[in-house]
N, C-alpha and C. Protein backbone atom coordinates (compact mmCIF):
# COMPACT_ATOMS: atom_id res chain seq x y z
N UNK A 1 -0.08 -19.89 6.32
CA UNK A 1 -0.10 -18.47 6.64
C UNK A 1 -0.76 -18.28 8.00
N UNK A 2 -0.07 -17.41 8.73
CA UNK A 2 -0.47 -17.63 10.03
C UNK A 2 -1.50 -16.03 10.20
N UNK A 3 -2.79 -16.49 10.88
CA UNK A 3 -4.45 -15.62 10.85
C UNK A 3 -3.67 -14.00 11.08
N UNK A 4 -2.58 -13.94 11.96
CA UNK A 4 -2.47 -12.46 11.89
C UNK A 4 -1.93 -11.86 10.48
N UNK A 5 -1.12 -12.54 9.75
CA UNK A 5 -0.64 -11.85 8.24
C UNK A 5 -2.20 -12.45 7.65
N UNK A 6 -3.20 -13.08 7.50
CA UNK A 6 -4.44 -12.58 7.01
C UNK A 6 -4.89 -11.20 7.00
N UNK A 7 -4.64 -10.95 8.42
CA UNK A 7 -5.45 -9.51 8.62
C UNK A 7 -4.25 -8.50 8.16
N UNK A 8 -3.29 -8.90 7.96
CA UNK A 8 -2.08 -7.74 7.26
C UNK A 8 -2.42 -7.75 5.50
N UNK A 9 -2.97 -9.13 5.42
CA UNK A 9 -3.34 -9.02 3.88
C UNK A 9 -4.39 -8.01 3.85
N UNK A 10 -5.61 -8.42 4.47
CA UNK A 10 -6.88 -7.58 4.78
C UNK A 10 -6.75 -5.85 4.75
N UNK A 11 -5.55 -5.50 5.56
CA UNK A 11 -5.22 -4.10 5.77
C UNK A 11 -4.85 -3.69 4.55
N UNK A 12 -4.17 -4.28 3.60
CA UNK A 12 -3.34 -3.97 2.59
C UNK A 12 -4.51 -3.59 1.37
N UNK A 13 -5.58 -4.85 1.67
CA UNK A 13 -6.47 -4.28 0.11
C UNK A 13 -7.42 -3.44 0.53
N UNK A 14 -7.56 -2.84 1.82
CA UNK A 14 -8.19 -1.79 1.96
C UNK A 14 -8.11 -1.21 1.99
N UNK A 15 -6.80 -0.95 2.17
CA UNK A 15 -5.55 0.65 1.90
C UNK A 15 -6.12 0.93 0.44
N UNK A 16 -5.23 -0.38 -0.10
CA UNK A 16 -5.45 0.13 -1.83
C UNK A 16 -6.53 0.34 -2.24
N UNK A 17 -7.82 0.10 -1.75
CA UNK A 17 -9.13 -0.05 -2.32
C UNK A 17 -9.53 1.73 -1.94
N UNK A 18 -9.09 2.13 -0.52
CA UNK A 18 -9.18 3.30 -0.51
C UNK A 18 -8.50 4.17 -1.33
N UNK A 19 -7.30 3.97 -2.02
CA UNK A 19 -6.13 4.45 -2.00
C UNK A 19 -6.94 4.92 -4.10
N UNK A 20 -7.56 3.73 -4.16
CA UNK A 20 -7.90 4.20 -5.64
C UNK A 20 -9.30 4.65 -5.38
N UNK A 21 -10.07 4.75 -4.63
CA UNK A 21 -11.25 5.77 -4.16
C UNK A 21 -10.87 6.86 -3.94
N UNK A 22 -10.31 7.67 -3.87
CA UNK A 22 -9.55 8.95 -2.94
C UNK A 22 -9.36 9.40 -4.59
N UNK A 23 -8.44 8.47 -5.70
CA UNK A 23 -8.49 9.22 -6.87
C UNK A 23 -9.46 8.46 -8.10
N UNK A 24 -10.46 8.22 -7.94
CA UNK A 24 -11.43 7.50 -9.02
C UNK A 24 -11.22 8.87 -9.93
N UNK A 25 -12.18 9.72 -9.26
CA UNK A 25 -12.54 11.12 -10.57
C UNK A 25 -11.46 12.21 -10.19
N UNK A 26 -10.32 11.84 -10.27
CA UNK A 26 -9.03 12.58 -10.54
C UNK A 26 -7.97 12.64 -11.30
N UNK A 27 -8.33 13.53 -12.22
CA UNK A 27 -7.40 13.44 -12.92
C UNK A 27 -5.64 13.82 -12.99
N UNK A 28 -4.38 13.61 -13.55
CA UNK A 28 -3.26 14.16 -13.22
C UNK A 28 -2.71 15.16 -12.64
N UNK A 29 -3.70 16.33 -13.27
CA UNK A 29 -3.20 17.52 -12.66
C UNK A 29 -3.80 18.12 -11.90
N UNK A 30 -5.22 17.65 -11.59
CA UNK A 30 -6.17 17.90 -10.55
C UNK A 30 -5.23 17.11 -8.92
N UNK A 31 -4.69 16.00 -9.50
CA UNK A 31 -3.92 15.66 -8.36
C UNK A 31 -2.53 16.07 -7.90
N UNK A 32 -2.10 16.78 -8.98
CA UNK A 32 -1.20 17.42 -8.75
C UNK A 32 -0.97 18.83 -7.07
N UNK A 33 -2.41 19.08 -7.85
CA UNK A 33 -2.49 20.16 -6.91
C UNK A 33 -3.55 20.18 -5.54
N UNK A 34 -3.92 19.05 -5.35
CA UNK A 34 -4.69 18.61 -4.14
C UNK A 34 -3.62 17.68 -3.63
N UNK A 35 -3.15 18.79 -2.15
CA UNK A 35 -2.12 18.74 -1.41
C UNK A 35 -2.88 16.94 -0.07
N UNK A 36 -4.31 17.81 -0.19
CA UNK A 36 -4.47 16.55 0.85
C UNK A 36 -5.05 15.63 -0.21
N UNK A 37 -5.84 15.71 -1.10
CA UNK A 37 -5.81 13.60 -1.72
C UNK A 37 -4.33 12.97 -1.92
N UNK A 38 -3.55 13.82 -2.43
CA UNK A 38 -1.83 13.23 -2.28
C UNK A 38 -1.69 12.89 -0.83
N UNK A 39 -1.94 13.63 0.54
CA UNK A 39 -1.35 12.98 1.62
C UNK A 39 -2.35 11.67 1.85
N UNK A 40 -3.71 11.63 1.74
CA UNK A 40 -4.27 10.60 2.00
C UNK A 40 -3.92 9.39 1.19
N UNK A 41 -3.83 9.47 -0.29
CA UNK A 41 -3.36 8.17 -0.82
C UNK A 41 -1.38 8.06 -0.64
N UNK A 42 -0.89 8.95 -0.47
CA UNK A 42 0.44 8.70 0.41
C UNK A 42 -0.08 7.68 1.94
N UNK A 43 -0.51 8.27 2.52
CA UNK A 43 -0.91 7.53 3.65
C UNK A 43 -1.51 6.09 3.64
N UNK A 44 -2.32 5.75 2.52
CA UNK A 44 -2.75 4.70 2.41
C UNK A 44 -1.51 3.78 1.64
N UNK A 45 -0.61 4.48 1.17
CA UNK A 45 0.26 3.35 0.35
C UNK A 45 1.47 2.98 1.97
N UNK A 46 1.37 3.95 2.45
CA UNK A 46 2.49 3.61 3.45
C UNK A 46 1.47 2.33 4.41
N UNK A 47 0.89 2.65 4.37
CA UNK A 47 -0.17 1.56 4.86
C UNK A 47 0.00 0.01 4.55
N UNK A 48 -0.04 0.04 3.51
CA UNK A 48 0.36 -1.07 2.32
C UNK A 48 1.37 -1.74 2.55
N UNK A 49 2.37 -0.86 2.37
CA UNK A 49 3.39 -1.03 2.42
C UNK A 49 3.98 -1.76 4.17
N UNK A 50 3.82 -1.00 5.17
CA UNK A 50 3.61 -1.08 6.44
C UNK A 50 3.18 -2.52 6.36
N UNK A 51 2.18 -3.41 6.11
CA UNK A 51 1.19 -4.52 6.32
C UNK A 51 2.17 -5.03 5.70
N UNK A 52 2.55 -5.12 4.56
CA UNK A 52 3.77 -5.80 3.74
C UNK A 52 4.78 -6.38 4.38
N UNK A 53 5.89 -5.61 5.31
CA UNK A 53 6.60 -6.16 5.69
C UNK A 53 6.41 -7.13 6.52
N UNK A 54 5.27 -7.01 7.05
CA UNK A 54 4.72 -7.95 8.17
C UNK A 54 4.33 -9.37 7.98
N UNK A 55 4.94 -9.77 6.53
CA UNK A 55 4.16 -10.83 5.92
C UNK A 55 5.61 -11.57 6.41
N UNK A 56 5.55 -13.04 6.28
CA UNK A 56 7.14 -13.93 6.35
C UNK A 56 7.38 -13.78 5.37
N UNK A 57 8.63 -14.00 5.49
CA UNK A 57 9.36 -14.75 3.82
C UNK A 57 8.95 -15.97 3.25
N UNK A 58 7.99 -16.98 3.92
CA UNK A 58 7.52 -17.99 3.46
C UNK A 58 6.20 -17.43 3.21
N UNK A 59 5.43 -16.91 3.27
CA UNK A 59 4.11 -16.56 3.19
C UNK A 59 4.56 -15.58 1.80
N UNK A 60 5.45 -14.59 1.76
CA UNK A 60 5.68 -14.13 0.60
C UNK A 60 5.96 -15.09 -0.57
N UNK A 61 6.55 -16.26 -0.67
CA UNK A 61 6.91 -16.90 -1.34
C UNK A 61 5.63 -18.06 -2.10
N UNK A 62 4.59 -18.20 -1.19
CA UNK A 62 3.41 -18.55 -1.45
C UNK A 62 2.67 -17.67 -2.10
N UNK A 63 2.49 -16.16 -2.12
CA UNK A 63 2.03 -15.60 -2.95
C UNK A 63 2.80 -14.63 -3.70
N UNK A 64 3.44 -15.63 -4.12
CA UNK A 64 4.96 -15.03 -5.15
C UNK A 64 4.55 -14.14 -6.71
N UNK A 65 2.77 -14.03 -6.61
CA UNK A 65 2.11 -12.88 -7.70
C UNK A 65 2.36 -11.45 -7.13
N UNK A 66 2.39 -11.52 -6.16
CA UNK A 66 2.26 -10.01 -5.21
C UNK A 66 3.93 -9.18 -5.85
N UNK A 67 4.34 -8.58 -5.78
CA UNK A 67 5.40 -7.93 -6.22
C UNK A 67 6.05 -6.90 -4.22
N UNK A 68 5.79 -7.95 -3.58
CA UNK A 68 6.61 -7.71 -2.19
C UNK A 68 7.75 -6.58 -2.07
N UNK A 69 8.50 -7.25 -2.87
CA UNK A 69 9.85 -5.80 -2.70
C UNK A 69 9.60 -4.54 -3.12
N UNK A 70 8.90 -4.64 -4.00
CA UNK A 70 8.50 -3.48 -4.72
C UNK A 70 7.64 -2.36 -3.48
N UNK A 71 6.84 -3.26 -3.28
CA UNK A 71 5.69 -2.86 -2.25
C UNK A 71 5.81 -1.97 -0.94
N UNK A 72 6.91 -2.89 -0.69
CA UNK A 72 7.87 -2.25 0.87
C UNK A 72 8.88 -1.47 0.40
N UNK A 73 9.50 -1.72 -0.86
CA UNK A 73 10.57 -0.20 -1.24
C UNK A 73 9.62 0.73 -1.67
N UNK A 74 8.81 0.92 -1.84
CA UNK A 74 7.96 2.13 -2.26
C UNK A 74 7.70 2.48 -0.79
N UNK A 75 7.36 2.03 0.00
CA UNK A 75 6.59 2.26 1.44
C UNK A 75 8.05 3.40 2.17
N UNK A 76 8.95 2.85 2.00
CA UNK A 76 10.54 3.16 2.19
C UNK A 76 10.87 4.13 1.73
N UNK A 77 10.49 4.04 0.44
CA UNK A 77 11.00 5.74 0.14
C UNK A 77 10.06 6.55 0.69
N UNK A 78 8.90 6.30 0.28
CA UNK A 78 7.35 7.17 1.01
C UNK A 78 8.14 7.92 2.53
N UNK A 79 8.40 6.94 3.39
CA UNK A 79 8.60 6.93 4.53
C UNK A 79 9.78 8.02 4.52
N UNK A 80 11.31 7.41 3.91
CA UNK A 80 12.28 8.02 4.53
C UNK A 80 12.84 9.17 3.33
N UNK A 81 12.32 9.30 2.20
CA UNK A 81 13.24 10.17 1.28
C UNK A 81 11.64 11.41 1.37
């Protein structure tokens, strides 16, 4: 794995680490209607997602636990729908 997809890994669990800080004490419908914790953990998944693609296809295949496609089609729809 080459040191810059380290730091794409790095970006990724800090997204998420934020991404479930933003809703620790939130519940469904409390998030429903908090327009900005939805854009911030939107923002942090596109984040995620973003760092994701940046990984190789051999480096994905080494950490073949991660669920990759998933990761970057979520980022994708986030992004374009």
């Amino acid at each position: 794995m080459l040191p810059r997809e380290r730091n794409y890994l790095l970006d990724m669990l800090k997204s998420a680490k934020l991404a479930q800080e933003f809703v620790a004490n939130v519940d469904w419908d409390l998030f429903q209607l908090d327009l900005m914790c939805q854009a911030a953990v939107t923002r942090q998944l596109e984040i995620v997602g973003e760092a994701a693609r940046r990984i190789s296809e051999e480096s994905q295949a080494e950490l073949s636990e991660i669920p990759w496609h998933q990761i970057i089609g979520m980022r994708n729809r986030i992004v374009h729908e």
